[in-house]
PDB file of N, CA and C in Angstrom:
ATOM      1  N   UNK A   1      23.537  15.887  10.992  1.00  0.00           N
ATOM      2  CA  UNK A   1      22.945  15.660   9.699  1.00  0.00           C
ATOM      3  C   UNK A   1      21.878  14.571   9.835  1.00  0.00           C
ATOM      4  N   UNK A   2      21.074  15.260   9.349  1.00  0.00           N
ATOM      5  CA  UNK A   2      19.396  14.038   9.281  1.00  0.00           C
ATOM      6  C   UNK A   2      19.892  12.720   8.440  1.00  0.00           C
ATOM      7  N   UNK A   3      19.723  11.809   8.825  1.00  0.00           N
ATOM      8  CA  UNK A   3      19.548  10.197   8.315  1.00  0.00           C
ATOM      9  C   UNK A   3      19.462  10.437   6.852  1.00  0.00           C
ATOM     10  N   UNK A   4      19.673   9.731   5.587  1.00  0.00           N
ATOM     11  CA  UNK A   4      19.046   9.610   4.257  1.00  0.00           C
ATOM     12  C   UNK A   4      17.538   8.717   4.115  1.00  0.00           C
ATOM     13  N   UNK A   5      16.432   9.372   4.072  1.00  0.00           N
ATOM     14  CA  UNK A   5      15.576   8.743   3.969  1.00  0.00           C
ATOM     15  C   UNK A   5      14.953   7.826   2.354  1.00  0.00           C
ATOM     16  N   UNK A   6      15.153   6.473   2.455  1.00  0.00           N
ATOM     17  CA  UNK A   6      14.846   5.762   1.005  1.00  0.00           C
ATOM     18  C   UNK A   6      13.238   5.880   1.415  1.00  0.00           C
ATOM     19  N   UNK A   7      12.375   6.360   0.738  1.00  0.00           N
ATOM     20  CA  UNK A   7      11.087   6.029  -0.370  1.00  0.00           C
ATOM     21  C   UNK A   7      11.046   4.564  -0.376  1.00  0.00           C
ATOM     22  N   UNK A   8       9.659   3.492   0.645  1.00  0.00           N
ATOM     23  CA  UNK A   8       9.079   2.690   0.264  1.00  0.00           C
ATOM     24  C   UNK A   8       8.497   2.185  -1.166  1.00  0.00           C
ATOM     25  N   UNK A   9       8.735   1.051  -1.592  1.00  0.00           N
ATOM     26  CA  UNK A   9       8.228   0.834  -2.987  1.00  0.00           C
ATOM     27  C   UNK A   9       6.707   0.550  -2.522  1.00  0.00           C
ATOM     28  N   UNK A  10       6.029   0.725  -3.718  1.00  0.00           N
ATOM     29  CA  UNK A  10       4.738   0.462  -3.756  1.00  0.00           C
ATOM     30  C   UNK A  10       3.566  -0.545  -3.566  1.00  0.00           C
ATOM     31  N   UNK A  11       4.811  -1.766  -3.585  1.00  0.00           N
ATOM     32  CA  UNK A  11       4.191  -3.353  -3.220  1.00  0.00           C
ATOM     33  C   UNK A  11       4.465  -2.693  -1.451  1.00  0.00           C
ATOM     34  N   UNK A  12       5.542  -2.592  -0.858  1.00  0.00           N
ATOM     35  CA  UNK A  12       5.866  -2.531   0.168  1.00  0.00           C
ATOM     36  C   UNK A  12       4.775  -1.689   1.174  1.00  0.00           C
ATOM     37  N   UNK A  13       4.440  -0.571   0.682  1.00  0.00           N
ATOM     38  CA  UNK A  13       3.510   0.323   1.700  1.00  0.00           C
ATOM     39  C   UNK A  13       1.993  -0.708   0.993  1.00  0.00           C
ATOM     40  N   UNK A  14       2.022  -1.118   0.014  1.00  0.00           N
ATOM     41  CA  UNK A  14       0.507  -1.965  -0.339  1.00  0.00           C
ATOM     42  C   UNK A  14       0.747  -2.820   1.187  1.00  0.00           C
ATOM     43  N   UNK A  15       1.781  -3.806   1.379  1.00  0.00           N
ATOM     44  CA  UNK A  15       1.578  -4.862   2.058  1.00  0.00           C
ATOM     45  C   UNK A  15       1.463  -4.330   3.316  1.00  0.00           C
ATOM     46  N   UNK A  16       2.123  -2.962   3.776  1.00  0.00           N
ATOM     47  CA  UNK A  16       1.541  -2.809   5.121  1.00  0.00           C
ATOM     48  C   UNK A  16       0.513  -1.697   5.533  1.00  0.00           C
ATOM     49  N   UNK A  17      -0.260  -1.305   4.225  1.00  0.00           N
ATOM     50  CA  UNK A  17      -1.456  -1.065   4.457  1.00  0.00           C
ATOM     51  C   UNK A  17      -2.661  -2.356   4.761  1.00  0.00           C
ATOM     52  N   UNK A  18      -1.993  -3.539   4.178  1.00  0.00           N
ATOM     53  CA  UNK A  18      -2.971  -4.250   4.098  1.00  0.00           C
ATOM     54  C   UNK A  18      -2.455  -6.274   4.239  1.00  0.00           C
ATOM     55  N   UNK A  19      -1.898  -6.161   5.308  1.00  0.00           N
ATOM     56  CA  UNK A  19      -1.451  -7.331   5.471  1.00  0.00           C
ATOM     57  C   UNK A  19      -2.150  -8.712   5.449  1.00  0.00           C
ATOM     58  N   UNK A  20      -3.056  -8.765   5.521  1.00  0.00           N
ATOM     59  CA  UNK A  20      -4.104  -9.940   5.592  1.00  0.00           C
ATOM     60  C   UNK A  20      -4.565  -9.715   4.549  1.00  0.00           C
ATOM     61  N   UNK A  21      -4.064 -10.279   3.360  1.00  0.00           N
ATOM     62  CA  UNK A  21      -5.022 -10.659   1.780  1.00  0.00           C
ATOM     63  C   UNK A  21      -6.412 -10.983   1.918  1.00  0.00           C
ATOM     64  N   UNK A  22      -6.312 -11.962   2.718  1.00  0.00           N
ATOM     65  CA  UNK A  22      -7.588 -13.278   2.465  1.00  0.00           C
ATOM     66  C   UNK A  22      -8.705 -11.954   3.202  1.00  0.00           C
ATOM     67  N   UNK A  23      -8.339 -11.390   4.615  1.00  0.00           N
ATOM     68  CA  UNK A  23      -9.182 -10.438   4.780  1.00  0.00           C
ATOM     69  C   UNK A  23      -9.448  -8.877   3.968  1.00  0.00           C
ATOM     70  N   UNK A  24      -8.895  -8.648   3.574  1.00  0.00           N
ATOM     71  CA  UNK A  24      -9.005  -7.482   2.432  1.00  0.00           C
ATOM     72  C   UNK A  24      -9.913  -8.179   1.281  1.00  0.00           C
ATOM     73  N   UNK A  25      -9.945  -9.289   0.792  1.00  0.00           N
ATOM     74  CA  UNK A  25     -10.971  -9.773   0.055  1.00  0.00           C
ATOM     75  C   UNK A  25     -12.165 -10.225  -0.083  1.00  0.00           C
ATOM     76  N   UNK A  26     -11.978 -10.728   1.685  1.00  0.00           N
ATOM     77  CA  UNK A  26     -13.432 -10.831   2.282  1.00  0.00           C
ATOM     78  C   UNK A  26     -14.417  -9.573   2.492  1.00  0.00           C
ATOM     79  N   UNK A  27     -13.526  -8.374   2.894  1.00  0.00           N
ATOM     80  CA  UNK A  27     -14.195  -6.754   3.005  1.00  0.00           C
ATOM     81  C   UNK A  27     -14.755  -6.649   2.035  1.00  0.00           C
ATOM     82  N   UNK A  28     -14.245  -7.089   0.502  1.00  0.00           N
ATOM     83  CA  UNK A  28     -14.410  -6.082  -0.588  1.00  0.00           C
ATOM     84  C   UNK A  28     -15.465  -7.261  -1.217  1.00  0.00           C
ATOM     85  N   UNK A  29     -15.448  -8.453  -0.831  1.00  0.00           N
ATOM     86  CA  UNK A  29     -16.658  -9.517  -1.029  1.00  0.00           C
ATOM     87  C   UNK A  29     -17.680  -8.822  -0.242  1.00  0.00           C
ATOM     88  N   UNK A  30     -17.581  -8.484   0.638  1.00  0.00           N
ATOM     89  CA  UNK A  30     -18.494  -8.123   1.831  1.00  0.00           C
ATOM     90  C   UNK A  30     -19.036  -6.921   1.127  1.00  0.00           C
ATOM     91  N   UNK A  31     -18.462  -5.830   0.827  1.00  0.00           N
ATOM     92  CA  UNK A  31     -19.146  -4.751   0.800  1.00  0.00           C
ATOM     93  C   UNK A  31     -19.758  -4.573  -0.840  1.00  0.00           C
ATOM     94  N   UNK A  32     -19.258  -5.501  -1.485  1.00  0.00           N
ATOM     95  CA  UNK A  32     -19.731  -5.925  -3.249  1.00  0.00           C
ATOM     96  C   UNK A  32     -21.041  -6.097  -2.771  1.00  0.00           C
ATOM     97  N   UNK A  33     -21.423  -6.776  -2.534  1.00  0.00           N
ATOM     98  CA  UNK A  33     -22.782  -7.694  -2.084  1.00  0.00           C
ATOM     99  C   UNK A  33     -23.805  -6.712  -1.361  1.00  0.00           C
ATOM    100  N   UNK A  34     -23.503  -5.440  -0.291  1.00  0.00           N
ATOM    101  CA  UNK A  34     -24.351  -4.059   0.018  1.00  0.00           C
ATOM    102  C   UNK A  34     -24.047  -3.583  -1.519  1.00  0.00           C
ATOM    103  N   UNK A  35     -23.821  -3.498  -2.777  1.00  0.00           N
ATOM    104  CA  UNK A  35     -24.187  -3.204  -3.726  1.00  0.00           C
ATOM    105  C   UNK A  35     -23.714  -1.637  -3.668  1.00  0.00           C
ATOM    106  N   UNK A  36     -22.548  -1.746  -3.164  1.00  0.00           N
ATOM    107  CA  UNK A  36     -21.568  -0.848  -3.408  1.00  0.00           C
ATOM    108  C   UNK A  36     -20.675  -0.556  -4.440  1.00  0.00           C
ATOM    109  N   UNK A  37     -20.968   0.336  -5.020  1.00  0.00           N
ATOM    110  CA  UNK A  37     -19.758   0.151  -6.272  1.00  0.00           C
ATOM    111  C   UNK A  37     -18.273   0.351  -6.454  1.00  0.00           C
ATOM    112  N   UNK A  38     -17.430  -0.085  -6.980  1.00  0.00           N
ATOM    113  CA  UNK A  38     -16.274  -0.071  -7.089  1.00  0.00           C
ATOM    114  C   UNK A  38     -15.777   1.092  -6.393  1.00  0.00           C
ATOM    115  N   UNK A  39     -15.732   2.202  -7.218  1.00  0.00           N
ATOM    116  CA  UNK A  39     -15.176   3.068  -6.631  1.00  0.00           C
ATOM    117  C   UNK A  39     -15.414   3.204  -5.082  1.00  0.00           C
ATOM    118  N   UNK A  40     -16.989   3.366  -4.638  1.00  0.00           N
ATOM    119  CA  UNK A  40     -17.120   3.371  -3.166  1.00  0.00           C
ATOM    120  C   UNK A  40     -16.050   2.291  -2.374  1.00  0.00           C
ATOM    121  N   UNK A  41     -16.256   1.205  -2.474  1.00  0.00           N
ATOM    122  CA  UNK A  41     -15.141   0.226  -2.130  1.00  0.00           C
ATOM    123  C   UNK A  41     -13.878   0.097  -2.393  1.00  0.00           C
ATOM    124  N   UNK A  42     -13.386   1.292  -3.328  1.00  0.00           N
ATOM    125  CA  UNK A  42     -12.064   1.688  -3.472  1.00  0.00           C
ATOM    126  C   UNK A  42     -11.449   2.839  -2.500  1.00  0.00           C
ATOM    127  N   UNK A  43     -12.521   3.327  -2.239  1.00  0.00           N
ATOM    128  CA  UNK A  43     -11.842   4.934  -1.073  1.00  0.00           C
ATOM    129  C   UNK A  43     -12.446   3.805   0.184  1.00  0.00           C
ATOM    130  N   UNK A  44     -13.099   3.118   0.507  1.00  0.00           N
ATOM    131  CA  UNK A  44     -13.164   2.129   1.613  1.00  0.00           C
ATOM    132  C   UNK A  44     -12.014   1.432   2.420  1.00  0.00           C
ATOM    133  N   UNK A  45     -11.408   1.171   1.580  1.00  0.00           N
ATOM    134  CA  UNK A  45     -10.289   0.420   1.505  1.00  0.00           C
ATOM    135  C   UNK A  45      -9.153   0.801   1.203  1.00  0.00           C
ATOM    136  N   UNK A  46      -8.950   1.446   0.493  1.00  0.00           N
ATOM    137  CA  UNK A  46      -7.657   2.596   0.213  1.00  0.00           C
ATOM    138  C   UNK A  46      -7.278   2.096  -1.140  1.00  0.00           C
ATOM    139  N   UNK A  47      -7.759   1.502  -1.844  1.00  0.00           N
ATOM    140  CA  UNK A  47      -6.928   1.044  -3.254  1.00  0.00           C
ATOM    141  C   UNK A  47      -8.253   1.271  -4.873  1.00  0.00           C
ATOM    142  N   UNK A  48      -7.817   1.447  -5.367  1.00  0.00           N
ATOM    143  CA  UNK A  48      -7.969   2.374  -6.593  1.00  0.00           C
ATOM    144  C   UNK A  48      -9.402   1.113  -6.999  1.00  0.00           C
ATOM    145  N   UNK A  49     -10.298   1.995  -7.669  1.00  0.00           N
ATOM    146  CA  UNK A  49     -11.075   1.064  -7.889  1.00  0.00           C
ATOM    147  C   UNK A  49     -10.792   0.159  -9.024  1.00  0.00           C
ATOM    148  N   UNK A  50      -9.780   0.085  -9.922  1.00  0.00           N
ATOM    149  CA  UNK A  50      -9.612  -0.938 -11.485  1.00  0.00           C
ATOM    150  C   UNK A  50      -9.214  -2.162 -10.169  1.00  0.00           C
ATOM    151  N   UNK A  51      -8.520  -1.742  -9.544  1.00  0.00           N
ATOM    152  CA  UNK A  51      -7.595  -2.363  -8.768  1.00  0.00           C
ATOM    153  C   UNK A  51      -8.963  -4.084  -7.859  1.00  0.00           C
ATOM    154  N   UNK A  52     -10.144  -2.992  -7.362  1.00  0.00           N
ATOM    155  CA  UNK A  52     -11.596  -3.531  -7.214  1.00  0.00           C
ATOM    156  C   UNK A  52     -11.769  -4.318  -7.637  1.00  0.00           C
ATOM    157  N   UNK A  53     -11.944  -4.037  -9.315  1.00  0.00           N
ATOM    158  CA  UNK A  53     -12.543  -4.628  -9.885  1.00  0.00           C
ATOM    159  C   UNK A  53     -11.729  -5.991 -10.309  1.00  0.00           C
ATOM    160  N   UNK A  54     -10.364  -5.841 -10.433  1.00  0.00           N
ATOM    161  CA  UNK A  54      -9.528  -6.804 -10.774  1.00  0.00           C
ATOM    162  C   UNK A  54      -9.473  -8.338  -9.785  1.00  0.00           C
ATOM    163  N   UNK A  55      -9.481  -7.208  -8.485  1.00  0.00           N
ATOM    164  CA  UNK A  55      -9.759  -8.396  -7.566  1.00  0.00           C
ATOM    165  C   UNK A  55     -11.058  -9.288  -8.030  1.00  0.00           C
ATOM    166  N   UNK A  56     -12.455  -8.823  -7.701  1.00  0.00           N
ATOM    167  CA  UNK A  56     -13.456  -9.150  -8.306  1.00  0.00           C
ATOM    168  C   UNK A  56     -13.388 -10.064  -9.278  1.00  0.00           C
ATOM    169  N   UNK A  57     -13.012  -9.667 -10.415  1.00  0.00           N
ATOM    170  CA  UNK A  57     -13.235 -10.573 -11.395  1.00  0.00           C
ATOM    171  C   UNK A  57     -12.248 -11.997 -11.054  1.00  0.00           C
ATOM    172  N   UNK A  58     -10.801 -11.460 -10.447  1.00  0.00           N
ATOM    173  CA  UNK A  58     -10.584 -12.983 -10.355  1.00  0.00           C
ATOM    174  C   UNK A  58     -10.863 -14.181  -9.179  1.00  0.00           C
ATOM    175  N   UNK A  59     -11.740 -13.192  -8.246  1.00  0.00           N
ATOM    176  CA  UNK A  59     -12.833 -14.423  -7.480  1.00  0.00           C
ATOM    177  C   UNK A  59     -13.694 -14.928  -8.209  1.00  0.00           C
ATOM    178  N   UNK A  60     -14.489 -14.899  -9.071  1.00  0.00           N
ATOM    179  CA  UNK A  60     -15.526 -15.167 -10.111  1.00  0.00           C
ATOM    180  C   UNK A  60     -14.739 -16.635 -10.354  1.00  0.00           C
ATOM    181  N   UNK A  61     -13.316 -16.847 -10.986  1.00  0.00           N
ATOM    182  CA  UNK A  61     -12.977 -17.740 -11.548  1.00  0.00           C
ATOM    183  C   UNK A  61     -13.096 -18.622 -11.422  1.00  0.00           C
TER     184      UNK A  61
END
């Protein structure tokens, strides 16, 4: 009999798509600035563009 497989939560596969914060923010600083738009920098990166923009706005602060 095959193992029971549990379903990763969604923070969980976030964090190991993308383990380095500070660098995932620098990318999406980085590629803001080639005047890329959200969405483009959302399939870039793998995360939804509101998600973009959220980041975004709270570097501004």
């Amino acid at each position: 009999m095959p193992p029971f497989k549990v379903p990763l939560s969604p923070s969980t596969e976030a964090n190991l798509r993308h383990p380095d914060k500070e660098k995932l923010r620098e990318t999406i600083l980085t590629l803001r600035a080639q005047s890329m738009s959200y969405r483009e920098i959302g399939r870039e990166v793998g995360l939804h563009w509101m998600r973009i923009g959220q980041l975004l706005q709270s570097t501004n602060e």
